[in-house]
C-alpha atoms as a PDB file:
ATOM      1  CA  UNK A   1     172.889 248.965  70.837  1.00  0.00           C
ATOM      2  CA  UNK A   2     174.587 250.759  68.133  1.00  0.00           C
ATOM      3  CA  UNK A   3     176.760 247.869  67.558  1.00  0.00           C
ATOM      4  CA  UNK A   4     173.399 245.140  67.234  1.00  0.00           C
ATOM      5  CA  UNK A   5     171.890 248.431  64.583  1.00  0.00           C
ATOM      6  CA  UNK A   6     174.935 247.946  62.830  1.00  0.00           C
ATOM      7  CA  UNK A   7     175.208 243.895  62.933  1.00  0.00           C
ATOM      8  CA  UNK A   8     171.314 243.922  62.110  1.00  0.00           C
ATOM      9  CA  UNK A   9     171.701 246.223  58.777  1.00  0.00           C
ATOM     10  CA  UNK A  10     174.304 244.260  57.732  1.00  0.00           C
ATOM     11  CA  UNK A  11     172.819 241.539  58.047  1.00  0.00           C
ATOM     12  CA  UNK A  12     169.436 243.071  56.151  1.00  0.00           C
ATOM     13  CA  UNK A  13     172.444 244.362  53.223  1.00  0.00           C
ATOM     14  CA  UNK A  14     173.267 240.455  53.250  1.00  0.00           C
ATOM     15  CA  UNK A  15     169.731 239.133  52.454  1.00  0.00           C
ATOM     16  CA  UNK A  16     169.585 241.736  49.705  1.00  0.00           C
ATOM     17  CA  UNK A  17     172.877 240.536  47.988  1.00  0.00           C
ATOM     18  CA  UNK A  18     171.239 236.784  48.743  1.00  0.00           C
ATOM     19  CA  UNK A  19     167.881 237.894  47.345  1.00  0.00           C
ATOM     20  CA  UNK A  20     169.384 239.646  44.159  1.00  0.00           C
ATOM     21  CA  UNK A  21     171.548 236.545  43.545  1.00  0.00           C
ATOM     22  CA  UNK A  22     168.293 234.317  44.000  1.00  0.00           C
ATOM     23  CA  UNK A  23     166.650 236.293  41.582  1.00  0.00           C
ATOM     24  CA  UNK A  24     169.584 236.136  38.531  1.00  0.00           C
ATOM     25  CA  UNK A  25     169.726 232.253  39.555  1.00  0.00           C
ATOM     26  CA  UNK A  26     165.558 232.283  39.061  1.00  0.00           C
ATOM     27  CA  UNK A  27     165.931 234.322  35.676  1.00  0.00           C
ATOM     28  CA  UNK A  28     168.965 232.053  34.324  1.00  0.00           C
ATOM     29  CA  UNK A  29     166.552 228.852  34.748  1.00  0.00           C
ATOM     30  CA  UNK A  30     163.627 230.387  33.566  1.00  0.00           C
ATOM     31  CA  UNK A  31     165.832 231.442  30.061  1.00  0.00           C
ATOM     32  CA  UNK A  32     167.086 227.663  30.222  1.00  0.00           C
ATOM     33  CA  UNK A  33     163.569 226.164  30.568  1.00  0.00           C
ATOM     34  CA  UNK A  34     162.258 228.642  27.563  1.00  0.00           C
ATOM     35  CA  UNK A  35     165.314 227.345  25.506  1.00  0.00           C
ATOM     36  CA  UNK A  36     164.655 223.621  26.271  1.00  0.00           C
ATOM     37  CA  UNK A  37     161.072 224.310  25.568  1.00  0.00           C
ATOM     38  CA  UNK A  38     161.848 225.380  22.204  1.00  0.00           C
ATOM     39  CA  UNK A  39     164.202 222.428  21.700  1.00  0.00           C
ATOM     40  CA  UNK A  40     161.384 220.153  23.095  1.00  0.00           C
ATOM     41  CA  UNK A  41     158.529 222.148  20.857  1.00  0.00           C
ATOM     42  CA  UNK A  42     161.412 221.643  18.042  1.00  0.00           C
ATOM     43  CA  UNK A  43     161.798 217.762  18.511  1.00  0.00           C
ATOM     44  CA  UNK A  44     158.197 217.379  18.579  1.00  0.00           C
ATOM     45  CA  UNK A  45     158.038 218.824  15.317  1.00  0.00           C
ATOM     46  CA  UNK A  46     160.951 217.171  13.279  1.00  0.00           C
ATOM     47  CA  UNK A  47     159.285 213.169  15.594  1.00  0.00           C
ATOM     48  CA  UNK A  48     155.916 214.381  13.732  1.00  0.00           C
ATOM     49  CA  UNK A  49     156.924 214.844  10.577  1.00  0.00           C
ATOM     50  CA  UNK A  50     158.923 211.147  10.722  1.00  0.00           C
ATOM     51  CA  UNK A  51     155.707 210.035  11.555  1.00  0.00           C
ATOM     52  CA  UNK A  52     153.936 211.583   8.945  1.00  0.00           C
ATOM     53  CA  UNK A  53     156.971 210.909   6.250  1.00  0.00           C
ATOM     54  CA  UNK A  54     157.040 207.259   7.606  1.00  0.00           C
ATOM     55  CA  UNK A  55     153.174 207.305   7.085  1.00  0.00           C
ATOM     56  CA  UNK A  56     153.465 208.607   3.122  1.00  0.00           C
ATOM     57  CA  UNK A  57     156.146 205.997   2.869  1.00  0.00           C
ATOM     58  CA  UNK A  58     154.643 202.645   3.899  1.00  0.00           C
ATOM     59  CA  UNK A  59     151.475 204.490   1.825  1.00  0.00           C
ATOM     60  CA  UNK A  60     153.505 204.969  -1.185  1.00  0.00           C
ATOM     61  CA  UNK A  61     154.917 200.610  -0.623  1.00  0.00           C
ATOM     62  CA  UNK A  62     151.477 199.304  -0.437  1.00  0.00           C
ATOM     63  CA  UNK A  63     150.690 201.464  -3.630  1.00  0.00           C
ATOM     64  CA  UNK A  64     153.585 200.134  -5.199  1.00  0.00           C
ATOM     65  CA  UNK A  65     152.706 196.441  -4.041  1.00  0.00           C
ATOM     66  CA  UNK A  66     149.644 197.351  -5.399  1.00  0.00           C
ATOM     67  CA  UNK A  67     150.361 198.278  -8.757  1.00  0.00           C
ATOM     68  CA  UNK A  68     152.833 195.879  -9.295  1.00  0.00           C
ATOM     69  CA  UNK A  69     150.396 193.059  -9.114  1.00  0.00           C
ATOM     70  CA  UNK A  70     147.793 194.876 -11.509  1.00  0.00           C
ATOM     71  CA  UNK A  71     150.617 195.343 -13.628  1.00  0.00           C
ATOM     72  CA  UNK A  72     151.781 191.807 -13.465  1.00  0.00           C
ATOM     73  CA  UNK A  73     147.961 190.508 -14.194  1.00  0.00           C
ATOM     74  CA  UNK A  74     148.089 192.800 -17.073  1.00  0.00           C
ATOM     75  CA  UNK A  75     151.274 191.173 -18.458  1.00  0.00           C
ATOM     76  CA  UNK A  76     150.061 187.769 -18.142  1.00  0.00           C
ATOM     77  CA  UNK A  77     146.954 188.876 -19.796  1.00  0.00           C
ATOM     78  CA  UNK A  78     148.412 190.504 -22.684  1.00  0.00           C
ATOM     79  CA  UNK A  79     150.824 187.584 -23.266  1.00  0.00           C
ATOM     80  CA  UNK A  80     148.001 185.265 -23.880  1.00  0.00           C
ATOM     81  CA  UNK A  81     146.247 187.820 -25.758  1.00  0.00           C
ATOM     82  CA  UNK A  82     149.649 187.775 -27.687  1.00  0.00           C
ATOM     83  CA  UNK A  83     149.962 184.018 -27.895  1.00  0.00           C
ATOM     84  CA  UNK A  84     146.335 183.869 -29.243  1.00  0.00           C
ATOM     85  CA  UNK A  85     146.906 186.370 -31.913  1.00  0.00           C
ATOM     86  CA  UNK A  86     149.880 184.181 -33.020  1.00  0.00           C
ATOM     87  CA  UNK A  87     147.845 181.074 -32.985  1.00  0.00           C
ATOM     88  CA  UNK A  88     145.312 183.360 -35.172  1.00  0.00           C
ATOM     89  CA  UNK A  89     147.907 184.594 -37.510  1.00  0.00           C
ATOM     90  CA  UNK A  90     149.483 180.269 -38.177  1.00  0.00           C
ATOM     91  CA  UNK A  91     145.977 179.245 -39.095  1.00  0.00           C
ATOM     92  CA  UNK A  92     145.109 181.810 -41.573  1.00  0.00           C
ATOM     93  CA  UNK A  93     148.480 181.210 -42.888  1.00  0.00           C
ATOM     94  CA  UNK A  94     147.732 177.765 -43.126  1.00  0.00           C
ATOM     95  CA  UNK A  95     144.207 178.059 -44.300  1.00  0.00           C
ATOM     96  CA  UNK A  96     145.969 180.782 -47.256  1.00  0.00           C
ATOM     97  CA  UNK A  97     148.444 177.502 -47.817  1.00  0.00           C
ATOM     98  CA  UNK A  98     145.860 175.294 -48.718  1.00  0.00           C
END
């Protein structure tokens, strides 16, 4: 009897140690899940802000596209504008000529 009291706290003293070790084996993955939350949280953060820098990119292009044309139909116009004030200027030179 004394020998199964003996053999049964041991074996009690054994689940403790198994228990304890559980527990430090429970806490290390919950401090690795927290950190790979935070690295998850992290990467969500820096793949937003892509986005949104990708966004104000292609924005900033179209704008550009944009402008460029209006400034292109704003050369064209001022070069006739230019060619028709040098027209202007060879016939009063010719009508001062005669």
């Amino acid at each position: 009897m004394e020998r199964e009291f003996k053999r049964l706290t041991e074996n009690v003293n054994d689940i403790k140690s198994l228990i304890a070790a559980f527990n430090e084996t429970l806490e290390n993955i919950e401090n690795r899940l927290s950190r790979l939350e935070k690295m998850d949280s992290i990467e969500h953060r820096v793949t937003v802000n892509q986005i949104d820098l990708s966004d104000i990119k292609e924005s900033l292009e179209r704008i550009e596209e944009t402008h460029k044309s209006d400034i292109h139909h704003i050369s064209r116009r001022l070069d006739s504008h230019l060619v028709k004030i040098a027209k202007a200027e060879e016939d009063i030179l010719m009508l001062k000529d005669k």
